[in-house]
N, C-alpha and C. Protein backbone atom coordinates (compact mmCIF):
# COMPACT_ATOMS: atom_id res chain seq x y z
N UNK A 1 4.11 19.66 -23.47
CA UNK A 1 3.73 19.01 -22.23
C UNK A 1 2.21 18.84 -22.21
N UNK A 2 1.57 17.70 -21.88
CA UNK A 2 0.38 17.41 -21.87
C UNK A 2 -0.19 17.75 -20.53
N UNK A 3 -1.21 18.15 -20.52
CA UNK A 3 -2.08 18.72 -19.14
C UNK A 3 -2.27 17.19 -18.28
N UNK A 4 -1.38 17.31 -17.20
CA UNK A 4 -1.77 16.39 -15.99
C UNK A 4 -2.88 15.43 -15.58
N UNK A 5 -3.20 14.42 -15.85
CA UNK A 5 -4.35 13.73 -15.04
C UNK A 5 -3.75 13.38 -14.05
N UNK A 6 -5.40 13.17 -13.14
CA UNK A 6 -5.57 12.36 -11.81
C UNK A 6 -4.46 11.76 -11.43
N UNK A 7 -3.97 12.13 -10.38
CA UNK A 7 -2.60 11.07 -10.07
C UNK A 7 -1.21 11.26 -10.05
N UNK A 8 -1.23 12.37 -11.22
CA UNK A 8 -0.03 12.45 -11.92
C UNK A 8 1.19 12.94 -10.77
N UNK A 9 2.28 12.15 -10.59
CA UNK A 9 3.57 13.21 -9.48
C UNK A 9 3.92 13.75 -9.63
N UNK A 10 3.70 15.02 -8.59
CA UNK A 10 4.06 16.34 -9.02
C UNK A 10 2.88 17.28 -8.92
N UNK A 11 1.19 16.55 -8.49
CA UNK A 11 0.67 17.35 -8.35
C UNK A 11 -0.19 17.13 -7.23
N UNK A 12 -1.46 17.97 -6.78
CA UNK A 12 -1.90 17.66 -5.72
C UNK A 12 -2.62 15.95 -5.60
N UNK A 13 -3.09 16.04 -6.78
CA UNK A 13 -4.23 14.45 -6.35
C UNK A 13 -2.74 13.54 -6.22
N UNK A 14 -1.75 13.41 -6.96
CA UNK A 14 -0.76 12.73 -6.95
C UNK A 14 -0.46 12.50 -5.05
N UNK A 15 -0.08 13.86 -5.05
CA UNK A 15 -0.03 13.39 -3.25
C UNK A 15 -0.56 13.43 -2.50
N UNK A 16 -2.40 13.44 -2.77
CA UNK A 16 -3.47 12.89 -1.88
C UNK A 16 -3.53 11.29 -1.89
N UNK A 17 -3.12 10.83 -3.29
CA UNK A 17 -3.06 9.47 -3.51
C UNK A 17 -2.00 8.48 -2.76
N UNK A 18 -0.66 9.11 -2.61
CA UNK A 18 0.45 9.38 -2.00
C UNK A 18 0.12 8.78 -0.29
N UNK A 19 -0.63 9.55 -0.08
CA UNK A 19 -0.95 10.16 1.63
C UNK A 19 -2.08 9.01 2.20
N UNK A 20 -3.01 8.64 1.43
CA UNK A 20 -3.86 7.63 1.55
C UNK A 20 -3.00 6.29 1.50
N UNK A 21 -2.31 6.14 1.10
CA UNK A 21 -1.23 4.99 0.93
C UNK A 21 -0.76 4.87 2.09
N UNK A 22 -0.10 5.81 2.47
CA UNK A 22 1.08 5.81 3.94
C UNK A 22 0.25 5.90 5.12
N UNK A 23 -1.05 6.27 4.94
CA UNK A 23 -1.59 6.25 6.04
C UNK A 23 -2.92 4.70 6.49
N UNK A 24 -3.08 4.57 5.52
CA UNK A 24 -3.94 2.80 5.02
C UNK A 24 -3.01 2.05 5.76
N UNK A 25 -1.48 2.07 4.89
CA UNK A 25 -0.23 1.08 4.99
C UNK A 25 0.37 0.98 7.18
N UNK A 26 0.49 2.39 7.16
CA UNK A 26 0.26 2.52 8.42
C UNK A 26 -0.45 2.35 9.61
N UNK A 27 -1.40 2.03 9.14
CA UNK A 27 -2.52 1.78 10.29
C UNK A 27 -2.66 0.33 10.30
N UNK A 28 -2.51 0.04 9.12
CA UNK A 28 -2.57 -1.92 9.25
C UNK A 28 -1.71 -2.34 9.77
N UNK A 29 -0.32 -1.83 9.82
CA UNK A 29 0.95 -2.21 10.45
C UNK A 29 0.80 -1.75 12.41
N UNK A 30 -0.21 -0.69 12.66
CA UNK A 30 -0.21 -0.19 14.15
C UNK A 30 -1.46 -1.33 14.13
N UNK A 31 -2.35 -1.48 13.31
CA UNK A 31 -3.72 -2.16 14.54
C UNK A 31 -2.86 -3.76 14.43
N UNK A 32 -2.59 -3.94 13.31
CA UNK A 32 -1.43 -5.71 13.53
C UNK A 32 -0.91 -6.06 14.57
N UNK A 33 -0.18 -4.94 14.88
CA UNK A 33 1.40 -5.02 15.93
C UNK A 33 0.46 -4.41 17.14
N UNK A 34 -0.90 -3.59 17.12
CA UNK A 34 -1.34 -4.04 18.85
C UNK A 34 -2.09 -5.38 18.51
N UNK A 35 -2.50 -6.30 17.98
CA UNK A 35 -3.05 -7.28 18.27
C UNK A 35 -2.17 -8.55 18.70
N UNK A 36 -2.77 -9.46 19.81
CA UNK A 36 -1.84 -10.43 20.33
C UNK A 36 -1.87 -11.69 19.48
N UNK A 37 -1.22 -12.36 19.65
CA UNK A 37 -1.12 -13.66 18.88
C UNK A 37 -1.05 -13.29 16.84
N UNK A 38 -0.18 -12.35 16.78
CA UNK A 38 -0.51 -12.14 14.99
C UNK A 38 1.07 -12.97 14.81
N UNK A 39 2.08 -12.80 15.60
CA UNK A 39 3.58 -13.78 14.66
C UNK A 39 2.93 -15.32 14.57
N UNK A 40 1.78 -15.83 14.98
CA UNK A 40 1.67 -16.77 14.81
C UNK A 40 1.21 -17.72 13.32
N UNK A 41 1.33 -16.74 12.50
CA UNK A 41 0.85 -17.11 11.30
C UNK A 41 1.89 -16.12 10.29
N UNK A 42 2.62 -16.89 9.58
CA UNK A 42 4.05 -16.12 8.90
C UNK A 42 2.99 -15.20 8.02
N UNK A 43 1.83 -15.67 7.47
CA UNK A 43 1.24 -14.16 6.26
C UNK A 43 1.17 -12.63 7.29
N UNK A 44 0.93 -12.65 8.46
CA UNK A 44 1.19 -11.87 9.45
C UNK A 44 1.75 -11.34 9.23
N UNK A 45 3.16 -11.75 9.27
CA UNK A 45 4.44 -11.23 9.74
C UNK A 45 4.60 -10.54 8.23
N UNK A 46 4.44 -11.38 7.24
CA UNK A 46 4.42 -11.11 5.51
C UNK A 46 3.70 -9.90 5.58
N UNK A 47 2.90 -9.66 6.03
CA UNK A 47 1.95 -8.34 5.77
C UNK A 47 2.73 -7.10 6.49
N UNK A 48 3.25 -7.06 7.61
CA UNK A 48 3.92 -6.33 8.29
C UNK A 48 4.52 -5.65 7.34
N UNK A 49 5.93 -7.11 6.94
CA UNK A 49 6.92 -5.94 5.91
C UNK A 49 6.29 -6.05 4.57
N UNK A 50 5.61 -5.99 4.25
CA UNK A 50 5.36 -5.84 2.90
C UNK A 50 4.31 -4.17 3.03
N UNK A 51 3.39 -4.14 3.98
CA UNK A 51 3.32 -2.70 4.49
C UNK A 51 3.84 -2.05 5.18
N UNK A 52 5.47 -2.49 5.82
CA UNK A 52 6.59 -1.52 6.14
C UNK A 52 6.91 -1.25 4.78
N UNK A 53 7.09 -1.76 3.76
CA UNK A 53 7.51 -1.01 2.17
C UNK A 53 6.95 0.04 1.94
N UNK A 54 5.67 -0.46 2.39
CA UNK A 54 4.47 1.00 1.18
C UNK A 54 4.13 1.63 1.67
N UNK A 55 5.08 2.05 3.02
CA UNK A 55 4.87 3.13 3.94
C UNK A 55 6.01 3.95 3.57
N UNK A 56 7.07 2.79 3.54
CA UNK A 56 8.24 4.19 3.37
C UNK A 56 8.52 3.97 1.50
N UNK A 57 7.94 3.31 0.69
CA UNK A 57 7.73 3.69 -0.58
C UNK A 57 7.13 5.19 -0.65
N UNK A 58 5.59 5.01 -0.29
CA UNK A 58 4.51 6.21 -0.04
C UNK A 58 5.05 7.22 0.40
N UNK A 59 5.73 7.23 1.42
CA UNK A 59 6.53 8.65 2.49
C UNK A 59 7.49 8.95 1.28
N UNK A 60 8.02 8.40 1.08
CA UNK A 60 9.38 8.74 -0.09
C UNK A 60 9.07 9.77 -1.24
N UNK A 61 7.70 9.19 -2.36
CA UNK A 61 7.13 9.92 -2.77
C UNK A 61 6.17 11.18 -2.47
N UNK A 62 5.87 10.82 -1.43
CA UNK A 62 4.79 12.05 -1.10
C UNK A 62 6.07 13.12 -0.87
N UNK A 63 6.81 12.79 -0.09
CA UNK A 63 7.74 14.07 -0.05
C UNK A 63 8.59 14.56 -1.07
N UNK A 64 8.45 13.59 -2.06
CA UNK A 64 8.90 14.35 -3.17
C UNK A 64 7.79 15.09 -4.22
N UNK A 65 6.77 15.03 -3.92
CA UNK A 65 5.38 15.15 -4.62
C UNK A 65 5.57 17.10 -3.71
N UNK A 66 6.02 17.04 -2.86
CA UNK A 66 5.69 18.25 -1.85
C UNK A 66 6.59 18.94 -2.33
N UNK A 67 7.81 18.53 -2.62
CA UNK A 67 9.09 19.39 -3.04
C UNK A 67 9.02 19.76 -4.17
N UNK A 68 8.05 18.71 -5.11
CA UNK A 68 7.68 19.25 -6.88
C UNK A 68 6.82 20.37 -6.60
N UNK A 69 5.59 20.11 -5.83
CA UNK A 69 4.74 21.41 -5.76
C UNK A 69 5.13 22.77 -5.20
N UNK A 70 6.17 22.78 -3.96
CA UNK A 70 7.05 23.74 -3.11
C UNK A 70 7.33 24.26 -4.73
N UNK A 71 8.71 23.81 -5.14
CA UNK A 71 9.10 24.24 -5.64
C UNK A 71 8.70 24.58 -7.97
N UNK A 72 7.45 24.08 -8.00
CA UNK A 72 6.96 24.22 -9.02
C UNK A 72 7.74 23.52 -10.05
N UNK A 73 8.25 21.87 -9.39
CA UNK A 73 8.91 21.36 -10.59
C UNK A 73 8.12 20.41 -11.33
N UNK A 74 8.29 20.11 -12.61
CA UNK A 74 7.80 19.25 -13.47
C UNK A 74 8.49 17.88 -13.49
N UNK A 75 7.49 16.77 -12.81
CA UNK A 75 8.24 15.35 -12.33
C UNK A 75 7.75 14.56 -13.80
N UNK A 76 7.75 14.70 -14.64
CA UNK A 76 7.22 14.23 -16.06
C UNK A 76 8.75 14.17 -16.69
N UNK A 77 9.13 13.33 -16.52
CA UNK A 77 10.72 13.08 -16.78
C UNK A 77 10.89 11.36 -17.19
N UNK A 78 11.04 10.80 -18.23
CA UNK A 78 10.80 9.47 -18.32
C UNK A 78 11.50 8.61 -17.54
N UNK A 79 12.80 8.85 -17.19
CA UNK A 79 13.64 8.22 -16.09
C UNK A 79 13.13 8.19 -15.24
N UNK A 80 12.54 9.63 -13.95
CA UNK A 80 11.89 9.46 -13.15
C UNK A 80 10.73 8.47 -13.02
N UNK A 81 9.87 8.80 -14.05
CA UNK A 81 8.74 7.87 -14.26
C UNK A 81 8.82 6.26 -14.32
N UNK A 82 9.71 6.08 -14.89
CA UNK A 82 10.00 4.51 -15.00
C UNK A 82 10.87 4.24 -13.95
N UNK A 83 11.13 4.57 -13.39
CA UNK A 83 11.74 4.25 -11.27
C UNK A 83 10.71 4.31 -10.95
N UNK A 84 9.72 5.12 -10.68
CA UNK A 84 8.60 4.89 -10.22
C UNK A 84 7.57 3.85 -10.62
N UNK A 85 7.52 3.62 -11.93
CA UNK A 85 6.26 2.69 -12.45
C UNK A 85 7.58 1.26 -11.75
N UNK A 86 8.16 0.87 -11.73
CA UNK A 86 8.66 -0.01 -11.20
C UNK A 86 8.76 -0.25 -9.45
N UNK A 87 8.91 0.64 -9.04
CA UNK A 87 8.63 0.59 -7.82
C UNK A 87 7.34 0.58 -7.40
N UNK A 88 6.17 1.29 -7.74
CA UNK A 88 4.95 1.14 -7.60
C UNK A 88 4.39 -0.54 -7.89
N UNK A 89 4.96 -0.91 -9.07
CA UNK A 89 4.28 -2.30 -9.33
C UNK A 89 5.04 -3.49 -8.53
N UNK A 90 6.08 -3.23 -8.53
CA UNK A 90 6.65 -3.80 -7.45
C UNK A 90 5.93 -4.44 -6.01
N UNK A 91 6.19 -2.90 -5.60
CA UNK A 91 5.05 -2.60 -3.83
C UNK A 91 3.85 -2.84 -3.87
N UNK A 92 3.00 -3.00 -5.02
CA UNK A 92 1.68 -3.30 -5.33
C UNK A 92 1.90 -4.97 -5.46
N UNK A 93 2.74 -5.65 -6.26
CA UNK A 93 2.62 -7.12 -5.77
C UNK A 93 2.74 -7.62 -4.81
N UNK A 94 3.67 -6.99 -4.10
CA UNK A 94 3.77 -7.52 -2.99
C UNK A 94 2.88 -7.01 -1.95
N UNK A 95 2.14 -6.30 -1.62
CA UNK A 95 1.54 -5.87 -1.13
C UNK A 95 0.02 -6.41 -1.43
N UNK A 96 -0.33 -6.70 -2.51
CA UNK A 96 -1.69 -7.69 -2.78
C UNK A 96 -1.56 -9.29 -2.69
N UNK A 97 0.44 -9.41 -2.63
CA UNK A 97 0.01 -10.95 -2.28
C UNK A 97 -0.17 -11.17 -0.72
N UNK A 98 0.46 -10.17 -0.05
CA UNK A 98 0.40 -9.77 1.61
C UNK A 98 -0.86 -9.77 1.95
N UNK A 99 -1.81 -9.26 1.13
CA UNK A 99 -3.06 -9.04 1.70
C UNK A 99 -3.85 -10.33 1.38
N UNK A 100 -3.39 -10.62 0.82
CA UNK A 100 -4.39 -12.14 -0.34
C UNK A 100 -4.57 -12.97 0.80
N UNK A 101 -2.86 -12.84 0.98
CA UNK A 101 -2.21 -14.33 2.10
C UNK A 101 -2.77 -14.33 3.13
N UNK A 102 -2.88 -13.23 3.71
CA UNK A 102 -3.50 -13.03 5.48
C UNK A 102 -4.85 -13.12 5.52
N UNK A 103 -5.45 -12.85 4.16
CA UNK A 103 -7.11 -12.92 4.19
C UNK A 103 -7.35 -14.50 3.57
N UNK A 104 -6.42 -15.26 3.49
CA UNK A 104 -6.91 -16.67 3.35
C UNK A 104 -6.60 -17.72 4.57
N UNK A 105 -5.96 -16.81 5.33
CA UNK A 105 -5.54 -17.18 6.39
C UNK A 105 -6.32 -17.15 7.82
N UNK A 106 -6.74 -15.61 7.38
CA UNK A 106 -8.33 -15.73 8.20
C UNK A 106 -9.40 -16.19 7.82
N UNK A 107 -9.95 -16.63 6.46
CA UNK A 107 -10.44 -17.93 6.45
C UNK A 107 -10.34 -19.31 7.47
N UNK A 108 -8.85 -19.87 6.83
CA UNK A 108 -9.22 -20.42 7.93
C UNK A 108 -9.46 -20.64 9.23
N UNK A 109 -8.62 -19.66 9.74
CA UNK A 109 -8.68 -19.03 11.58
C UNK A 109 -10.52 -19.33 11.77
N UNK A 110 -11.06 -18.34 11.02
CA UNK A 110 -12.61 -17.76 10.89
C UNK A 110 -13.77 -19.36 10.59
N UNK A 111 -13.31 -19.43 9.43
CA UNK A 111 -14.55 -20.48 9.01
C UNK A 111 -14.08 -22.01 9.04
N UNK A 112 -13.37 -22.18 8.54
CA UNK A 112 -12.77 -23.74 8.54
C UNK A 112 -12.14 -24.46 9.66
N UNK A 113 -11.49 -23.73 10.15
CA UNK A 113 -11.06 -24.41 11.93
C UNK A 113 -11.58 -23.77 13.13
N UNK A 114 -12.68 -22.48 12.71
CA UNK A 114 -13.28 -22.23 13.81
C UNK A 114 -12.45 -21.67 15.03
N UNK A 115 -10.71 -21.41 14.74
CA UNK A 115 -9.91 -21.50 15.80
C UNK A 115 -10.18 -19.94 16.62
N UNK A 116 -10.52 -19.07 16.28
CA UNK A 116 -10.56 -18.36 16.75
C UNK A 116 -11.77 -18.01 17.91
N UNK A 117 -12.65 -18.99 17.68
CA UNK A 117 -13.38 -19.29 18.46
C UNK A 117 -12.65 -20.01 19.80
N UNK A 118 -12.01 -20.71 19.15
CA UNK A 118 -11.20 -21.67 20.16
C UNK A 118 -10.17 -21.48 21.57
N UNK A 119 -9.27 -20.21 20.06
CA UNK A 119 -7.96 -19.50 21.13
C UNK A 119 -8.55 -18.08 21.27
N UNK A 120 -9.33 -17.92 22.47
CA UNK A 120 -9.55 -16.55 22.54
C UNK A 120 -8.27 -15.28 22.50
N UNK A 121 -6.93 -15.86 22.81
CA UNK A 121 -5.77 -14.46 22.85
C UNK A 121 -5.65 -14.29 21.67
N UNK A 122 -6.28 -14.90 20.33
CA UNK A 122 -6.14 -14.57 18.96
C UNK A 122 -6.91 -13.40 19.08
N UNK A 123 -6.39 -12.29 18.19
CA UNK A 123 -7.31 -10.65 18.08
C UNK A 123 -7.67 -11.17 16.70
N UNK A 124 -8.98 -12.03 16.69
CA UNK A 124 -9.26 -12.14 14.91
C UNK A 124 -9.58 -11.04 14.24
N UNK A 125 -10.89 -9.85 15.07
CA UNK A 125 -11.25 -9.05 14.69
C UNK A 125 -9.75 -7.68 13.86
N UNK A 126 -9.02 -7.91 14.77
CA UNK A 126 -7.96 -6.98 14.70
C UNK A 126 -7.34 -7.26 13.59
N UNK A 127 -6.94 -8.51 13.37
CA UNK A 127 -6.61 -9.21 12.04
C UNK A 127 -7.35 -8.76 11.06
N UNK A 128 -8.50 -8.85 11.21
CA UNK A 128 -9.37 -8.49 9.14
C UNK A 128 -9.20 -7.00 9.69
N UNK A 129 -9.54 -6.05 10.78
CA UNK A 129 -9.42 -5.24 10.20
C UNK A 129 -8.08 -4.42 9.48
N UNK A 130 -6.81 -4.77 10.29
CA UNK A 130 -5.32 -4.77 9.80
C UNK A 130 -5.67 -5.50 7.99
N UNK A 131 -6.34 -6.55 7.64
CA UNK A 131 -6.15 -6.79 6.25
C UNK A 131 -6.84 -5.71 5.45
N UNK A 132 -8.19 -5.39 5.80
CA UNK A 132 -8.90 -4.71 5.03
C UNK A 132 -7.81 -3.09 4.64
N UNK A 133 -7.47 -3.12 5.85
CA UNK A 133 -6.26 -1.56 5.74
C UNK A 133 -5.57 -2.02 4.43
N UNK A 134 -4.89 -2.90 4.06
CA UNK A 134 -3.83 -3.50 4.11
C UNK A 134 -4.10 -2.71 2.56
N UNK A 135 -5.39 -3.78 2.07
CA UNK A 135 -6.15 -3.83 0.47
C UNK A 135 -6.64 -2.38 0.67
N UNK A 136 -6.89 -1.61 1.38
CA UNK A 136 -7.19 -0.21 1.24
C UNK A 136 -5.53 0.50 0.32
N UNK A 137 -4.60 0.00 1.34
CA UNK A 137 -3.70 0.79 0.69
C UNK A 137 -3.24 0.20 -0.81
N UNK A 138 -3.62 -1.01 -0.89
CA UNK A 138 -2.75 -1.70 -2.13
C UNK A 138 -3.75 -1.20 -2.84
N UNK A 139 -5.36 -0.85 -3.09
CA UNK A 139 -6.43 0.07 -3.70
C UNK A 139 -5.56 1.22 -4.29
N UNK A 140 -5.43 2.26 -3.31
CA UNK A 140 -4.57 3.36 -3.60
C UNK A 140 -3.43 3.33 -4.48
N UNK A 141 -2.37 2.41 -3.91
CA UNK A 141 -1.09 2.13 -4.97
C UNK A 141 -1.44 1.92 -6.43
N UNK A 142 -2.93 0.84 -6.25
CA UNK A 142 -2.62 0.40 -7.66
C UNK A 142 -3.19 1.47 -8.87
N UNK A 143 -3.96 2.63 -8.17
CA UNK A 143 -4.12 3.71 -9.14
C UNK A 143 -3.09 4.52 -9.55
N UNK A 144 -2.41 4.82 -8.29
CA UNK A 144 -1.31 5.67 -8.33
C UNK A 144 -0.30 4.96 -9.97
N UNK A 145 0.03 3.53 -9.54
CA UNK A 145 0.61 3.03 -10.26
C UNK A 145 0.10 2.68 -11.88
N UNK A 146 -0.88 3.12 -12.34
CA UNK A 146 -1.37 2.66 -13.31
C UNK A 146 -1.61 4.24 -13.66
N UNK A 147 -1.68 5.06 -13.04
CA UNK A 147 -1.87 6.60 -13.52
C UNK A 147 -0.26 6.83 -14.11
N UNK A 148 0.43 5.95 -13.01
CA UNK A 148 1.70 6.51 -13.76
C UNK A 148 2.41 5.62 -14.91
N UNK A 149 1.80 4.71 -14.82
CA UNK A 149 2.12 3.39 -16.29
C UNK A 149 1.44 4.65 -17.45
N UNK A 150 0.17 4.91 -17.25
CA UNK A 150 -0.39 5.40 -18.36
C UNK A 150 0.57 6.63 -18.98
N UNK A 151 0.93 8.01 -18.24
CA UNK A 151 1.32 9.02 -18.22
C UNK A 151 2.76 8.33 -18.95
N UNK A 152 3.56 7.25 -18.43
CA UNK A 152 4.36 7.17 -19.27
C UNK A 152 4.62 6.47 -20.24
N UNK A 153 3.78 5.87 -20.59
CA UNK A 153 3.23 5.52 -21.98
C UNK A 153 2.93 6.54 -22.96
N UNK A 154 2.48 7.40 -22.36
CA UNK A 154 2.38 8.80 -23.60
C UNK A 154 3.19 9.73 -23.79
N UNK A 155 4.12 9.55 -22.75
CA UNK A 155 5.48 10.38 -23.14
C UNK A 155 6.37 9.93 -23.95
N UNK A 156 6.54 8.86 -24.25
CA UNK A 156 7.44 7.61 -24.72
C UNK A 156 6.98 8.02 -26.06
């Protein structure tokens, strides 16, 4: 067995990495859903569930990250690993095209139609900051997910 890096599930940074996810993913989905006028633009709504995934992706793992450490198990299992590197890259595409979409979207809200100037019940501010969450958490995933591409690449 090779000594653990950064990330690895099953250990602590694994479910600090874990925890930053569900809680990024989470907060973009609470400041979204208090801001008014967000179903009005489907990347919105796209961002919602695509960070309803990588909340209960994130929760899923972290609590199994807690039950490896509780119970001192070794999650270095190639099956395990490759459910995970698939699910991670998964929730990471979709989750960076969620964020892509809504931040080109406030473009134009912002600079090109000026609309938000226009329709004051738009929460623009609330919007970038719900995106910036968004790319905070898809940040997080995509280490998580590439710590664990790597790790199982060397078990293989």
């Amino acid at each position: 067995m090779m000594k653990p890096c950064f990330g690895t599930p099953g250990i602590t940074s694994g479910l600090v990495l874990r925890i930053f996810q569900f809680l990024c993913a989470a907060a973009s989905i609470a400041v979204m859903a208090a801001s008014s006028g967000f179903s009005s633009a489907t990347s919105f709504c796209y961002l919602i569930a695509a960070m309803g995934l990588e909340v209960l992706w994130s929760l899923g793992l972290a609590c199994l990250d807690i039950h490896a450490l509780w119970v001192k198990k070794d999650l270095q299992s190639q099956i395990l690993l490759s459910l995970v590197v698939v699910g991670d890259w998964v929730t990471a595409i979709l989750a960076l095209a969620a964020s892509s979409s809504s931040a080109g979207v406030m473009v134009l809200f912002v600079r090109d139609s000026e609309l938000c100037k226009l329709e004051p019940i738009l929460s623009c501010s609330m919007y970038q900051i719900s995106i910036g969450l968004a790319f905070g958490a898809w940040f997080w995933l995509a280490i998580s997910s590439h710590t664990v591409l790597w790790l199982l690449a060397s078990l293989s």
